[in-house]
C-alpha atoms as a PDB file:
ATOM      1  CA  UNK A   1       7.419  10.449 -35.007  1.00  0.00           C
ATOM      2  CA  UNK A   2       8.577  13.696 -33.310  1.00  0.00           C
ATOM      3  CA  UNK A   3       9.397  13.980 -29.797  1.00  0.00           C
ATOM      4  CA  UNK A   4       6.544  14.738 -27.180  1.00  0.00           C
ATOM      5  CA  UNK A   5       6.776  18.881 -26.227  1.00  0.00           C
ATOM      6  CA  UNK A   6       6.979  19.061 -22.452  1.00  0.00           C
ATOM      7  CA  UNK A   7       3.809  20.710 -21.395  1.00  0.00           C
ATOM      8  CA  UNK A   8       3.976  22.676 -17.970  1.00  0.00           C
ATOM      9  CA  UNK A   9       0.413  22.748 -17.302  1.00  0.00           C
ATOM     10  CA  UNK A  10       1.145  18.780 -16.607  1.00  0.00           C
ATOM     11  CA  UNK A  11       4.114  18.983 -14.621  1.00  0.00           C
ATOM     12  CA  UNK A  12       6.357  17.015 -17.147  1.00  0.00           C
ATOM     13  CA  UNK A  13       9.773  17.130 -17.144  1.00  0.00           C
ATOM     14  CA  UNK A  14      11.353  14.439 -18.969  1.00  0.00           C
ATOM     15  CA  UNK A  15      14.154  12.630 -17.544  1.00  0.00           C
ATOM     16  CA  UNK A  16      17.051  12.482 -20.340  1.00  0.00           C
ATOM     17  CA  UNK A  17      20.024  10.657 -18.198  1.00  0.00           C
ATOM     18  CA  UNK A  18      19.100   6.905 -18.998  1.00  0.00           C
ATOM     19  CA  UNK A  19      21.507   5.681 -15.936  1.00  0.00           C
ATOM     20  CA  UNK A  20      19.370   7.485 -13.639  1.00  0.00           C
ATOM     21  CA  UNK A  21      15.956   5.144 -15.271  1.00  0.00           C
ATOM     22  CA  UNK A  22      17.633   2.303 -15.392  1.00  0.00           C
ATOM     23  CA  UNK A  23      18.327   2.819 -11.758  1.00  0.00           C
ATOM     24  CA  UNK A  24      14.787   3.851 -11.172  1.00  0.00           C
ATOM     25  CA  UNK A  25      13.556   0.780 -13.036  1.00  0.00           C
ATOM     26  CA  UNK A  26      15.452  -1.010 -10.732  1.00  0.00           C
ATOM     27  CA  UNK A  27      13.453   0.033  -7.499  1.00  0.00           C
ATOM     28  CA  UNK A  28      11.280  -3.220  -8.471  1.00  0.00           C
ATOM     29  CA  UNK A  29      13.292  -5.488  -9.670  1.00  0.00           C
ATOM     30  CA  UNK A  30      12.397  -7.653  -6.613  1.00  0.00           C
ATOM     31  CA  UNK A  31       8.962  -7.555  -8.195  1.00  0.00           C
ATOM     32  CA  UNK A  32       8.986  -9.322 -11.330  1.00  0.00           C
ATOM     33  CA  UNK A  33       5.640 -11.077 -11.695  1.00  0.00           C
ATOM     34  CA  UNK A  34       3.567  -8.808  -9.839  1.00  0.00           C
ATOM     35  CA  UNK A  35       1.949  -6.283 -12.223  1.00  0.00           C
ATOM     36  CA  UNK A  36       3.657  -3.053 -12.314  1.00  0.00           C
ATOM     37  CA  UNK A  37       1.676   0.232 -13.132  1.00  0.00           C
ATOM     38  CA  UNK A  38       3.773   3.455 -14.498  1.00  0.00           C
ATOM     39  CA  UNK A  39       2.357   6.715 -13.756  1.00  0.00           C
ATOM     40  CA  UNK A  40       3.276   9.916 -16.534  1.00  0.00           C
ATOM     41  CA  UNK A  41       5.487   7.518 -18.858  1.00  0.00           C
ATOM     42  CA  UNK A  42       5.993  10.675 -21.071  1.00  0.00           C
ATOM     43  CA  UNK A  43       8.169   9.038 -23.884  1.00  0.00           C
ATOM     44  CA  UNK A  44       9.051   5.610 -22.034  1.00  0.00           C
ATOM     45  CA  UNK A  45      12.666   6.830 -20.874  1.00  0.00           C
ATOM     46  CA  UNK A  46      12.072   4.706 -17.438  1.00  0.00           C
ATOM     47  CA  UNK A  47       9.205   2.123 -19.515  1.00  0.00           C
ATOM     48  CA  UNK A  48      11.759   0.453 -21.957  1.00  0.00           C
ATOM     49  CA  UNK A  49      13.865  -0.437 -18.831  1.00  0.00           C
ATOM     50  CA  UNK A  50      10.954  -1.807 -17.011  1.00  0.00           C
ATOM     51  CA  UNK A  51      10.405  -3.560 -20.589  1.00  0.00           C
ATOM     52  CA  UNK A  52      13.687  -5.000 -20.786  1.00  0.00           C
ATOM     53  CA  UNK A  53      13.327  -6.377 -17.638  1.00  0.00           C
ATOM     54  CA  UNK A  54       9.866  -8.167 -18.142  1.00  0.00           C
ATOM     55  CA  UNK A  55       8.251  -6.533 -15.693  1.00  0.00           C
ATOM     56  CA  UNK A  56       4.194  -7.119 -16.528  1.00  0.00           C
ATOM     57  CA  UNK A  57       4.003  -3.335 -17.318  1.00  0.00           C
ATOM     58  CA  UNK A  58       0.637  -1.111 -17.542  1.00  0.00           C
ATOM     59  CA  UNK A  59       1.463   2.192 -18.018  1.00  0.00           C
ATOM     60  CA  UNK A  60      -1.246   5.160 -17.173  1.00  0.00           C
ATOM     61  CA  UNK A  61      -0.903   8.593 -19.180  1.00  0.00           C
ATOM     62  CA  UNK A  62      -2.890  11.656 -19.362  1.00  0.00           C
ATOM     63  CA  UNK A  63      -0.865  13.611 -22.157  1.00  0.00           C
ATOM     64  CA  UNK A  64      -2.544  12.394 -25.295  1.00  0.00           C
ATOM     65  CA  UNK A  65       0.502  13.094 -27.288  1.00  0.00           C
ATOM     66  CA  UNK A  66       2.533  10.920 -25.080  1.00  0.00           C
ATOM     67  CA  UNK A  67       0.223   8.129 -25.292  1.00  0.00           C
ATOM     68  CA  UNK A  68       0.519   8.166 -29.524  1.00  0.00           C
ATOM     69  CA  UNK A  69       4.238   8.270 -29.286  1.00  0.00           C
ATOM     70  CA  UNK A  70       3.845   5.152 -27.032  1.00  0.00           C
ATOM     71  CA  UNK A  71       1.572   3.348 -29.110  1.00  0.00           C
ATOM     72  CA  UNK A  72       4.200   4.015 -31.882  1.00  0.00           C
ATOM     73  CA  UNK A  73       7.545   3.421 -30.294  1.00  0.00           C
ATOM     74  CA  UNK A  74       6.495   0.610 -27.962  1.00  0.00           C
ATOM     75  CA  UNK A  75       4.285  -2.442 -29.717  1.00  0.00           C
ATOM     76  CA  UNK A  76       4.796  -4.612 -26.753  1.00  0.00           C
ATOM     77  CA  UNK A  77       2.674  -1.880 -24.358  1.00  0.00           C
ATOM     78  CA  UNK A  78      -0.373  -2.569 -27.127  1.00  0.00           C
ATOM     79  CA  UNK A  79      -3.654  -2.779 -24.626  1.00  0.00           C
ATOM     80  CA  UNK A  80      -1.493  -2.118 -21.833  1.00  0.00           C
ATOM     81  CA  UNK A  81      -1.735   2.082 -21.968  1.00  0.00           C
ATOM     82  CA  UNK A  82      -4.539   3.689 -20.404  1.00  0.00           C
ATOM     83  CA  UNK A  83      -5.023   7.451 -21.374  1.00  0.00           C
ATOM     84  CA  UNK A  84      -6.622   8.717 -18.187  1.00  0.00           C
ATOM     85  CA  UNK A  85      -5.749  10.275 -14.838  1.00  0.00           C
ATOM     86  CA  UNK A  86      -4.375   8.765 -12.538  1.00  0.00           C
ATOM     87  CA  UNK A  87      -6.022  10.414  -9.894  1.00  0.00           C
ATOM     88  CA  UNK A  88      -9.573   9.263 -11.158  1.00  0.00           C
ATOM     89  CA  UNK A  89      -8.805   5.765 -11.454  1.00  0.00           C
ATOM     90  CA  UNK A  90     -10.338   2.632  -9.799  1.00  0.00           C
ATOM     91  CA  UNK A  91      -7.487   0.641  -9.548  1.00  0.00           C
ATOM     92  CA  UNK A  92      -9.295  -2.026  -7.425  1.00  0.00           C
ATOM     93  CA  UNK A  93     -11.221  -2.730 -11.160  1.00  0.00           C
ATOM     94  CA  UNK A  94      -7.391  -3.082 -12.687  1.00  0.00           C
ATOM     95  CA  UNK A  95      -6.004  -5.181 -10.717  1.00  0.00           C
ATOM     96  CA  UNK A  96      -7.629  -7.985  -9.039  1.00  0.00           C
ATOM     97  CA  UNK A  97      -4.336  -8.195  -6.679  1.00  0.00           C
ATOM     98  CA  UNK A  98      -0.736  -7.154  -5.782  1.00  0.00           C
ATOM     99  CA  UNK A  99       0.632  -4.895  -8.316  1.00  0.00           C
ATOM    100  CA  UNK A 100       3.473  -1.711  -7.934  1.00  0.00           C
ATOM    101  CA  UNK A 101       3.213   1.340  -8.634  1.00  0.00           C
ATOM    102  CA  UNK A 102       6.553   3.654  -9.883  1.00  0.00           C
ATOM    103  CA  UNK A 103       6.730   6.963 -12.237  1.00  0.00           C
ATOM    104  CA  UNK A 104       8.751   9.899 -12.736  1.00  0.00           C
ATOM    105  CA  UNK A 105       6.030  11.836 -10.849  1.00  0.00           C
ATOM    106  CA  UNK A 106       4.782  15.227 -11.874  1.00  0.00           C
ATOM    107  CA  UNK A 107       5.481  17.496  -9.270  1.00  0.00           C
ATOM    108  CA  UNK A 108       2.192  19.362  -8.825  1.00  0.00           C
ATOM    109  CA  UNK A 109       0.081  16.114  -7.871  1.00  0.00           C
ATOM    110  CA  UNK A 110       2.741  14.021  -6.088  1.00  0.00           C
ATOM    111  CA  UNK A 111       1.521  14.132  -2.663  1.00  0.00           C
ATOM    112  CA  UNK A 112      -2.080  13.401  -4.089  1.00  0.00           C
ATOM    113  CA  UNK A 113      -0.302  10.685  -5.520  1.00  0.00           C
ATOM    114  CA  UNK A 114       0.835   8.614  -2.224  1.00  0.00           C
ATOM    115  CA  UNK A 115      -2.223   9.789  -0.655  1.00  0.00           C
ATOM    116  CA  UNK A 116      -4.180   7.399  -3.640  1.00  0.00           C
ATOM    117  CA  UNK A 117      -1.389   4.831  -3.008  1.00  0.00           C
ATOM    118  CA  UNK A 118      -2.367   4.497   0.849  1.00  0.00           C
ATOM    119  CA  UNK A 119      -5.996   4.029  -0.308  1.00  0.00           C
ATOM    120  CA  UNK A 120      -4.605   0.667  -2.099  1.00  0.00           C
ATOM    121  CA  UNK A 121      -2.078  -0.312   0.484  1.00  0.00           C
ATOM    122  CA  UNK A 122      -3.449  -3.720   0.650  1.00  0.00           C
ATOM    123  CA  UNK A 123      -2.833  -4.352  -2.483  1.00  0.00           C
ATOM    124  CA  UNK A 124       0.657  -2.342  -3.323  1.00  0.00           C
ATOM    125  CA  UNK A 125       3.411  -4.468  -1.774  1.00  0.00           C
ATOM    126  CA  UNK A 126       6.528  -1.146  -3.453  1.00  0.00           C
ATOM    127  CA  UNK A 127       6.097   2.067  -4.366  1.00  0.00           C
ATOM    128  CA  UNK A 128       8.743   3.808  -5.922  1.00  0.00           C
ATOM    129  CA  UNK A 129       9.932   6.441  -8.266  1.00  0.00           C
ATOM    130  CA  UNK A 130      10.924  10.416  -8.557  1.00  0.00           C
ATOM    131  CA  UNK A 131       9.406  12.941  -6.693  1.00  0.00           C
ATOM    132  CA  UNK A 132      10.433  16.955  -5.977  1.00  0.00           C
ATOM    133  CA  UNK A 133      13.577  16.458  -3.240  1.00  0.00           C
ATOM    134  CA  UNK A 134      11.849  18.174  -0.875  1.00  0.00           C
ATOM    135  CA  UNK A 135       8.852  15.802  -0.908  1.00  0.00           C
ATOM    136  CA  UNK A 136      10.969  13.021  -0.981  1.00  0.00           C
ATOM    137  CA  UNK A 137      12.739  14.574   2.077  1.00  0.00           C
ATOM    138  CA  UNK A 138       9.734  14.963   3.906  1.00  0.00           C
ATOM    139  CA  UNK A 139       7.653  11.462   3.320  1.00  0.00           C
ATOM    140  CA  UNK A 140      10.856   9.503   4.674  1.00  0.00           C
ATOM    141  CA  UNK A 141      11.485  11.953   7.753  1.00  0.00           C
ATOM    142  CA  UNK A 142      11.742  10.770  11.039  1.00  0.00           C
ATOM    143  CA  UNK A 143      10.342  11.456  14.228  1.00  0.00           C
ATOM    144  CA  UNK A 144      12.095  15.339  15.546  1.00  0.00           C
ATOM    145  CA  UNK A 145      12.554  16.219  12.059  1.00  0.00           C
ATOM    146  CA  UNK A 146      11.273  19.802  11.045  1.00  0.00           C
ATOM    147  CA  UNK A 147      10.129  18.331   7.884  1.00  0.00           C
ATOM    148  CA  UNK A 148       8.565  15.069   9.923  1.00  0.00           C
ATOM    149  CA  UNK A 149       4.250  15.866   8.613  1.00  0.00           C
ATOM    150  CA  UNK A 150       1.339  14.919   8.029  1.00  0.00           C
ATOM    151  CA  UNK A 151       2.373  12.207   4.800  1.00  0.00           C
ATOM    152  CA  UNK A 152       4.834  11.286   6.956  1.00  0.00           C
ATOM    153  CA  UNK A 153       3.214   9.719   9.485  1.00  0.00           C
ATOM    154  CA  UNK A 154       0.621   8.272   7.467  1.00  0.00           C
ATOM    155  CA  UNK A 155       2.446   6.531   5.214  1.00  0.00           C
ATOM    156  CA  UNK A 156       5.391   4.987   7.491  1.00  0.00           C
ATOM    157  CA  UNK A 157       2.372   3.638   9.544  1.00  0.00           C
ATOM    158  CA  UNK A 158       1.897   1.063   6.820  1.00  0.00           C
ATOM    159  CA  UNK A 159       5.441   1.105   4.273  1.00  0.00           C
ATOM    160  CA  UNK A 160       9.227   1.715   5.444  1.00  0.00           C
ATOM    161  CA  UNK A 161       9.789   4.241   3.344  1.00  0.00           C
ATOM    162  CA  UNK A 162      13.503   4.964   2.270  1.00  0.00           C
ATOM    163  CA  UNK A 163      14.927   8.623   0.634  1.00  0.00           C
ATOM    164  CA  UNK A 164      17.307   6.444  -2.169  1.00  0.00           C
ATOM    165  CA  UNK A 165      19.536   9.100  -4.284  1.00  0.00           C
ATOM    166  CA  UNK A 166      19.154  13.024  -4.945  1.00  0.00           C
ATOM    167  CA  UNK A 167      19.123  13.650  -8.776  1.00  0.00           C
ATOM    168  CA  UNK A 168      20.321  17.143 -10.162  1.00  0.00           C
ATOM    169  CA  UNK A 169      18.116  19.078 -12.439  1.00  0.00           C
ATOM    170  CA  UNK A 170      19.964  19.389 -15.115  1.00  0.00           C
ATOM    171  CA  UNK A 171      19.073  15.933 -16.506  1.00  0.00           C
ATOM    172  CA  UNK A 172      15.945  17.263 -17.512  1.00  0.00           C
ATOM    173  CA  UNK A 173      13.896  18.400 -20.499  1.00  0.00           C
ATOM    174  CA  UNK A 174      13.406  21.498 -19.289  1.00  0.00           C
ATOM    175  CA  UNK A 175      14.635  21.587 -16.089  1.00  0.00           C
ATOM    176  CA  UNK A 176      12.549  22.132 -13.201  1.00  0.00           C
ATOM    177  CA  UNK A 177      13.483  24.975 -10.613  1.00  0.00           C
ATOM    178  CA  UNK A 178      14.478  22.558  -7.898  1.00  0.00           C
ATOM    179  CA  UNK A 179      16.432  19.595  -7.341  1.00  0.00           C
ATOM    180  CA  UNK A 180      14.878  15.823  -7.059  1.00  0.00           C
ATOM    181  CA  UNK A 181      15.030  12.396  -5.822  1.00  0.00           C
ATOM    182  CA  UNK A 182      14.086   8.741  -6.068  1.00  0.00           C
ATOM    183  CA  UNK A 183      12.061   7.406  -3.158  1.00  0.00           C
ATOM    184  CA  UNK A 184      10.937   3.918  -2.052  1.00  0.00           C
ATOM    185  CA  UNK A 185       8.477   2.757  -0.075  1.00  0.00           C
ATOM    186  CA  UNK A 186       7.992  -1.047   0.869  1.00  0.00           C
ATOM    187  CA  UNK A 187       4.789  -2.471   3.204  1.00  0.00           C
ATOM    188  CA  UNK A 188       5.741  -3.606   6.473  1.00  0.00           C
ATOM    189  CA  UNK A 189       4.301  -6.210   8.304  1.00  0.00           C
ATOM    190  CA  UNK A 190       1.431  -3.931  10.144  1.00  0.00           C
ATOM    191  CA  UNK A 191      -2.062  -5.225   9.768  1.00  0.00           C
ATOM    192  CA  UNK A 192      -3.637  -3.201  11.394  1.00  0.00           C
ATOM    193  CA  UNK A 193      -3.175   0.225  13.644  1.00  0.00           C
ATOM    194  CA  UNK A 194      -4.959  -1.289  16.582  1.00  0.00           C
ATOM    195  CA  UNK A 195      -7.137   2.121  16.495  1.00  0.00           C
ATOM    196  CA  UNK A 196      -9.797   3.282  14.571  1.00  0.00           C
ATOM    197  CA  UNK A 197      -7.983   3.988  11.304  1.00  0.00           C
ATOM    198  CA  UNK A 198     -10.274   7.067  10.031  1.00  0.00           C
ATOM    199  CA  UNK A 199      -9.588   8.597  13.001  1.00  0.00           C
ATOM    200  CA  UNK A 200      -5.651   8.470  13.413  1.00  0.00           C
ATOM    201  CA  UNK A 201      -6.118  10.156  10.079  1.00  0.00           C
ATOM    202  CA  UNK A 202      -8.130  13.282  11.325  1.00  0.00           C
ATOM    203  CA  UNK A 203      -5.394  13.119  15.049  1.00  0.00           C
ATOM    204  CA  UNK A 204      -2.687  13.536  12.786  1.00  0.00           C
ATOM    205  CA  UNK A 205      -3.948  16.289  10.138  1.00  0.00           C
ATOM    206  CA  UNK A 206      -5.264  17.992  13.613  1.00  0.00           C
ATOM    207  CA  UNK A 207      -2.193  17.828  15.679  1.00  0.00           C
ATOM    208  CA  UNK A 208       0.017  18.968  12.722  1.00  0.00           C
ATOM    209  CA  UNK A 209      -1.903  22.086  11.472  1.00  0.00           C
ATOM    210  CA  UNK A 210      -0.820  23.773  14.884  1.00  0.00           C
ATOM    211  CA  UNK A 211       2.732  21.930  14.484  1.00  0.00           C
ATOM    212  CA  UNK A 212       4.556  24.793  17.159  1.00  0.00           C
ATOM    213  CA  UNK A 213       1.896  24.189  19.307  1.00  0.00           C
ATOM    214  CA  UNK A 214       2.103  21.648  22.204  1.00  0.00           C
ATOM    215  CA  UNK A 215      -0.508  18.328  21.674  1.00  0.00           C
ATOM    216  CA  UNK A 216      -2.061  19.862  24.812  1.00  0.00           C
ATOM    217  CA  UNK A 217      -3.468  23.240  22.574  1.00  0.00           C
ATOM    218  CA  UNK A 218      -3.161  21.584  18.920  1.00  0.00           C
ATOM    219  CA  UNK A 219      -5.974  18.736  20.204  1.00  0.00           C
ATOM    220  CA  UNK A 220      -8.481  21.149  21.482  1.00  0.00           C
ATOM    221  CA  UNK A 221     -10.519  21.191  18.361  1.00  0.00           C
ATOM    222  CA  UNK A 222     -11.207  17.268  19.228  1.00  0.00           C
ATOM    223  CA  UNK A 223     -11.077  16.899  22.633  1.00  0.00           C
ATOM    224  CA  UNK A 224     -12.258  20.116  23.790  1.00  0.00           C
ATOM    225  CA  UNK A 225     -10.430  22.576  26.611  1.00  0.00           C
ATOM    226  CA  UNK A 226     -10.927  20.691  29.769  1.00  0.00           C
ATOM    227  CA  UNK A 227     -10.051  16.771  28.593  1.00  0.00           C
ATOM    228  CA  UNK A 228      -8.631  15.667  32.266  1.00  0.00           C
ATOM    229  CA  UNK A 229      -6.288  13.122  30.166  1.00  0.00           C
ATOM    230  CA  UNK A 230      -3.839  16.635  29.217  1.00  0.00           C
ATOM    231  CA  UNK A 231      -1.877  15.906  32.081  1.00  0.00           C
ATOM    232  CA  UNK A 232      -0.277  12.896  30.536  1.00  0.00           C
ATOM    233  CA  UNK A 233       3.328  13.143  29.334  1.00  0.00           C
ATOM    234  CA  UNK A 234       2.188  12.763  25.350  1.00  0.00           C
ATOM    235  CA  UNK A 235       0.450  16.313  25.790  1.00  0.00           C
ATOM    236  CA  UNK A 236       3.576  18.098  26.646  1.00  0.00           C
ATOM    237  CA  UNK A 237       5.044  17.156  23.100  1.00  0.00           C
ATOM    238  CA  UNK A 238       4.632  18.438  19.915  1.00  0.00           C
ATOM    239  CA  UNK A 239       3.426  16.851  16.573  1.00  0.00           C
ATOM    240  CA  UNK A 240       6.919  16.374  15.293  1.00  0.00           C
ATOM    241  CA  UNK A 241       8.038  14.585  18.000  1.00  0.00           C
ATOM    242  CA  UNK A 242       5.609  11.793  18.338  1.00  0.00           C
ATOM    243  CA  UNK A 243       6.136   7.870  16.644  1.00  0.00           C
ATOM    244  CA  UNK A 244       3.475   6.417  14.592  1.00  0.00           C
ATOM    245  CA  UNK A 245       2.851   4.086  17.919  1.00  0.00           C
ATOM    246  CA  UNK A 246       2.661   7.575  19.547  1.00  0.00           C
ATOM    247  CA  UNK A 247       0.222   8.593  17.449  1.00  0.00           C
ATOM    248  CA  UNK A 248      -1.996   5.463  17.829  1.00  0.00           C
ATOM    249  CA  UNK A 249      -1.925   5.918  21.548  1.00  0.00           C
ATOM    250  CA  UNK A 250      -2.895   9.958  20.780  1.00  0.00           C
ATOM    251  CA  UNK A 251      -5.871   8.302  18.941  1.00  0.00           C
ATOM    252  CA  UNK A 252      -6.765   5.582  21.480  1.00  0.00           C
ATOM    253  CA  UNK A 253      -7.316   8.692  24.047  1.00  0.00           C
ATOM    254  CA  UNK A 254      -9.526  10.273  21.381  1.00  0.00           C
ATOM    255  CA  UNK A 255     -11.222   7.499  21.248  1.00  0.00           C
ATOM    256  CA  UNK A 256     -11.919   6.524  25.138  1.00  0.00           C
ATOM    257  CA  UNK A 257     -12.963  10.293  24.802  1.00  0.00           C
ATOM    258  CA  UNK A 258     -15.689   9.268  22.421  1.00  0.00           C
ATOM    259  CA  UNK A 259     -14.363  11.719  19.829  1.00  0.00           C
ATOM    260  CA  UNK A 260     -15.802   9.239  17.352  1.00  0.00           C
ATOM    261  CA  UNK A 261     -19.339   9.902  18.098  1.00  0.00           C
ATOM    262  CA  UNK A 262     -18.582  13.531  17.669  1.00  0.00           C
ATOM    263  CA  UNK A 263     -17.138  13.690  14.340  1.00  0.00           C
ATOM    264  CA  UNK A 264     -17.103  12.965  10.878  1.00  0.00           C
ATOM    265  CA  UNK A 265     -13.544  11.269  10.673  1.00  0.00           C
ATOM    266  CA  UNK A 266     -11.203  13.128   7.291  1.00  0.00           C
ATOM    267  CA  UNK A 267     -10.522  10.710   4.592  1.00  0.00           C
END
């Protein structure tokens, strides 16, 4: 059968350097035994290593022409491909427990990606794969970094998430316009925030839309222009510079300030 043609309005750029998905594939080899799901296999460069490995591998593609060059080229992924979006899915219906989720991620929906991840983080112990540098630069930032967000926060509130190697662009088919790397994100031990969780979410997406601003200006739009806790320390600082336990403190305050009853908390 003919090779799969790259289509941009997916994102895909397929990864040709097979050290790189063996290395990838690797990310979860701690894992063997828990189901693993694949996001964008393409033409299985990264699948036959997770294969080869006996990884219990499900593999989700949109691309239809992908998915008949997988039914072709790999027999033992018979039941096991599911032509859909990603995005769309109810993985909860999937997978009745732990399973891992890894890709060579198209760069247009990879945020949207660990956002859906988060949604599941009971249930996904790793997350790893290959993601736009830059992304992958800003999802493991630390507190004081410029590139320290939004993701950021959210998702090393629940996995430590560790920037792994940088991978040049020419090992692409085509190559993109900019540079990427592997990522990996493991669940640490939190249970719970100790705060009402909807609401850190809509404290942090607040705080960092004004991102210059001191928390003292950027938290107006919740606690209003006259909340008597601004002159604690935490409102001299900006978003950037503020822990996830900073953050859950931020949110506590919202919270004594019944900001709840006020607002529908962001997803």
């Amino acid at each position: 059968m003919r090779l799969v043609k790259p289509k941009k309005a997916l994102g895909q750029h397929f990864l040709k350097d097979l050290q790189i998905a063996q290395r990838i594939a690797d990310t979860v080899a701690d894992y063997k035994g828990t189901p693993i799901l694949e996001i964008g296999p393409g033409m299985g460069v990264l699948t036959q290593f997770l294969l080869e490995a006996g990884q219990d591998l499900t593999v989700v593609e949109l691309d239809r022409e992908s998915v008949a060059y997988l039914e072709q080229n790999f027999p033992a992924l018979r039941g096991r491909i599911i032509g859909d979006d990603f995005l769309k899915l109810d993985l909860s219906k999937l997978f009745s427990g732990p399973f891992c989720v890894i890709g060579n991620y198209p760069y247009n929906i990879s945020s949207q990606i660990f956002f859906k991840v988060l949604d599941y983080k009971e249930q996904v112990p790793c997350c790893s794969g290959m993601l736009q540098k830059e992304v992958a630069e800003r999802l493991a930032a630390g507190p004081g970094s410029k590139t320290y967000g939004i993701l950021s926060v959210l998702l090393q509130a629940w996995y430590d998430v560790s920037y792994l190697f940088t991978v040049s662009e020419y090992v692409f088919d085509p190559p993109p316009k900019v540079k990427s790397a592997v990522l990996r994100m493991v669940r640490n031990n939190r249970k719970e925030l100790g705060c009402d969780e909807k609401l850190f979410k809509t404290v942090v997406k607040t705080s960092f839309n004004q991102r210059r601003k001191t928390l003292r200006n950027s938290m107006k739009p919740l606690l209003g222009k006259d909340c008597p806790d601004y002159v604690l320390p935490i409102f001299d600082k900006r978003p950037e510079q503020l822990s996830v336990e900073q953050f859950v403190e931020l949110t506590l305050i919202c919270q004594k300030n019944n900001v709840l009853g006020r607002i529908t908390p962001a997803r």
